[in-house]
Structure formats: structure tokens, C-alpha cells
C-alpha atoms as a PDB file:
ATOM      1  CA  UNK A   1      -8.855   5.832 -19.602  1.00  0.00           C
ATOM      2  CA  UNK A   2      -5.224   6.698 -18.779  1.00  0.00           C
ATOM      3  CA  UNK A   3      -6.494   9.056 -16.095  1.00  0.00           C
ATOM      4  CA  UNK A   4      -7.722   5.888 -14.259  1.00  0.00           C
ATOM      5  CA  UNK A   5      -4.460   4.477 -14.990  1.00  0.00           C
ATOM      6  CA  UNK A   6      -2.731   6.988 -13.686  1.00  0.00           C
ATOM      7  CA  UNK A   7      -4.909   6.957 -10.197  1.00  0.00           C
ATOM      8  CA  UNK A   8      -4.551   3.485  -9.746  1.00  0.00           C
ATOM      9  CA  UNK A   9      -0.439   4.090 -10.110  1.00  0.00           C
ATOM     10  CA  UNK A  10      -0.543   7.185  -7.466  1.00  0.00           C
ATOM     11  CA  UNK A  11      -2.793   4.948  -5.359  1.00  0.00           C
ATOM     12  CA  UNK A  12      -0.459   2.154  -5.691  1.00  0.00           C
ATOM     13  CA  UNK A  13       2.618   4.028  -4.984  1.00  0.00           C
ATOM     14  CA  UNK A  14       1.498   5.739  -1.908  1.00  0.00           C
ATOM     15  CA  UNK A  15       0.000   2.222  -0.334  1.00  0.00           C
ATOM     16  CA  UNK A  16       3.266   1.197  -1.455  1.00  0.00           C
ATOM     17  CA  UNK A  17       4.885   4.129   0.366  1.00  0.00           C
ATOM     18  CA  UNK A  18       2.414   3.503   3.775  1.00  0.00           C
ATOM     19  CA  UNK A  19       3.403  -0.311   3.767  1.00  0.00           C
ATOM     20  CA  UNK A  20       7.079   1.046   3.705  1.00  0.00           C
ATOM     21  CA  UNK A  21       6.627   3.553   6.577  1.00  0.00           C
ATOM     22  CA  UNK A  22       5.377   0.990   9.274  1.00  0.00           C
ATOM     23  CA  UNK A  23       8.103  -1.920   8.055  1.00  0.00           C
ATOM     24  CA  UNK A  24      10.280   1.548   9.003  1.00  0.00           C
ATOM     25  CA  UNK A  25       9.006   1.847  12.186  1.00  0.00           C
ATOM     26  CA  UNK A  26       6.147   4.068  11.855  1.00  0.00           C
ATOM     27  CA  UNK A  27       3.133   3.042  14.024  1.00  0.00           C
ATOM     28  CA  UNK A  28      -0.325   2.219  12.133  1.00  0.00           C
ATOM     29  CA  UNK A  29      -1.627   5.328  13.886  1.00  0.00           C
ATOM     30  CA  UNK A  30       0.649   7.430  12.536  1.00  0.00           C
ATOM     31  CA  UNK A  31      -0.116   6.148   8.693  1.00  0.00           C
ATOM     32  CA  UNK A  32      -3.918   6.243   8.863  1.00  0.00           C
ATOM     33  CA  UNK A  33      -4.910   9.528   7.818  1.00  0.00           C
ATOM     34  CA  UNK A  34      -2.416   8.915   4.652  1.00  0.00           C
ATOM     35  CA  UNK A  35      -3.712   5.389   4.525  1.00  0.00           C
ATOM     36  CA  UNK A  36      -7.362   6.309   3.910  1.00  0.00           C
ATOM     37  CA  UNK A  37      -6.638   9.085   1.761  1.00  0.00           C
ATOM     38  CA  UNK A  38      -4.995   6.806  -0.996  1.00  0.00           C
ATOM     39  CA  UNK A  39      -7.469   3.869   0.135  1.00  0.00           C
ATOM     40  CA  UNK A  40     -10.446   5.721  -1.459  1.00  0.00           C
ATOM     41  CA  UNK A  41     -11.730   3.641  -4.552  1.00  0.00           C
ATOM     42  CA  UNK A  42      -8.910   1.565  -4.240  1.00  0.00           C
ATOM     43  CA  UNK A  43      -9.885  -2.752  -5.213  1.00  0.00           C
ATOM     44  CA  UNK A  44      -8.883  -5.285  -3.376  1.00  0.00           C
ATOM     45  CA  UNK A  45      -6.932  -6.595  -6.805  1.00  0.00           C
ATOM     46  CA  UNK A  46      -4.577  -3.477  -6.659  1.00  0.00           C
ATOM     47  CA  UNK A  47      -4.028  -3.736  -3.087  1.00  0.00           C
ATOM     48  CA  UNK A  48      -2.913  -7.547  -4.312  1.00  0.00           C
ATOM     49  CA  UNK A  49      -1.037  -6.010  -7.082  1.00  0.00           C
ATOM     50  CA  UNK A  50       0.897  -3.778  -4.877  1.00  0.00           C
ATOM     51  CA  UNK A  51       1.921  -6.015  -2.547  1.00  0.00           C
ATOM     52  CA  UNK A  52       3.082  -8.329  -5.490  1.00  0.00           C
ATOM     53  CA  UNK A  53       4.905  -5.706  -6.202  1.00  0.00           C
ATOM     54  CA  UNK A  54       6.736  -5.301  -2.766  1.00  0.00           C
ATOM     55  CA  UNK A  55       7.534  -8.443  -2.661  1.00  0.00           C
ATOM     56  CA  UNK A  56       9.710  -8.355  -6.042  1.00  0.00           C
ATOM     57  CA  UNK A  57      10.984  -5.151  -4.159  1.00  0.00           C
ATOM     58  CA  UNK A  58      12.404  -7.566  -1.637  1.00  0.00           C
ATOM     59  CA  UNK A  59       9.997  -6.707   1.606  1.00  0.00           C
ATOM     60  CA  UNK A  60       9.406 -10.333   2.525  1.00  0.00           C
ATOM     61  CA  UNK A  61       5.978 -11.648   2.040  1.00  0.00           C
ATOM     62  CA  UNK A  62       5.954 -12.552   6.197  1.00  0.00           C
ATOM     63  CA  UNK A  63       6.169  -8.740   7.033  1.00  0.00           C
ATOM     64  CA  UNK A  64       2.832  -7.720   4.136  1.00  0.00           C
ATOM     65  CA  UNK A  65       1.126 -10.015   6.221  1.00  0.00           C
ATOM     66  CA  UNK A  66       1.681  -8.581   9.293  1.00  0.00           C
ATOM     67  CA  UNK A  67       1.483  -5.175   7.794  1.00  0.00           C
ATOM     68  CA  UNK A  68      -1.722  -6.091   6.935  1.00  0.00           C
ATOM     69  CA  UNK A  69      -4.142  -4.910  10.048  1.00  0.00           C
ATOM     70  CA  UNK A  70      -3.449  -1.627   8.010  1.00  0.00           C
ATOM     71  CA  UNK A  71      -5.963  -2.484   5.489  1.00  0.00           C
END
């Protein structure tokens, strides 16, 4: 069980980390590969989660929307 915790966390951070990237400047090209890497057996609820998370982090909620073509 805390192995699938512990996916879901890497998973997490390194959406997390993509999301970050193209608010950076990054283009959506760019992030892909690294995108569907962590994407794999990834729910839609931790995609929610993470972006909760972001949002507590500060990124406003206007740029995870338009960050969101990414997934």
C-alpha cells in the first residue's frame, strides 16, 4: 500500500513540476515526453488533487486552466 502512495506522490510532484515548466515558459512540446511519462496510471482525482495543490502554492487557478491543453 505505501508503494502506491508513494507513486501517486512522484506522479504528483512531477505533473506538479510539468505544470510549473510551461507557466515558466516552456512550450507544451517541450514537456510532453515528461508529461506522459508521469501521466501513466495517473486518475483524473490526482490530477484534481495536484492542481489543488498549486493553487495553495499560489499559481492562480486562471493559468491551471489554461495549462490545461497539457492533459
Amino acid at each position: 500500500m505505501s508503494e502506491l502512495i508513494n507513486n501517486r506522490e512522484y506522479r504528483q510532484k512531477i505533473l506538479k513540476e510539468v505544470i510549473r515548466e510551461i507557466h515558466a515558459g516552456k512550450t507544451v512540446e517541450k514537456v510532453k515526453p515528461k508529461f506522459a511519462k508521469a501521466i501513466q496510471g495517473v486518475t483524473a482525482r490526482e490530477i484534481s488533487e495536484m492542481e489543488v495543490q498549486l493553487v495553495k502554492e499560489g499559481l492562480p487557478i486562471e493559468e491551471i486552466q489554461n495549462l490545461s491543453n497539457v492533459h
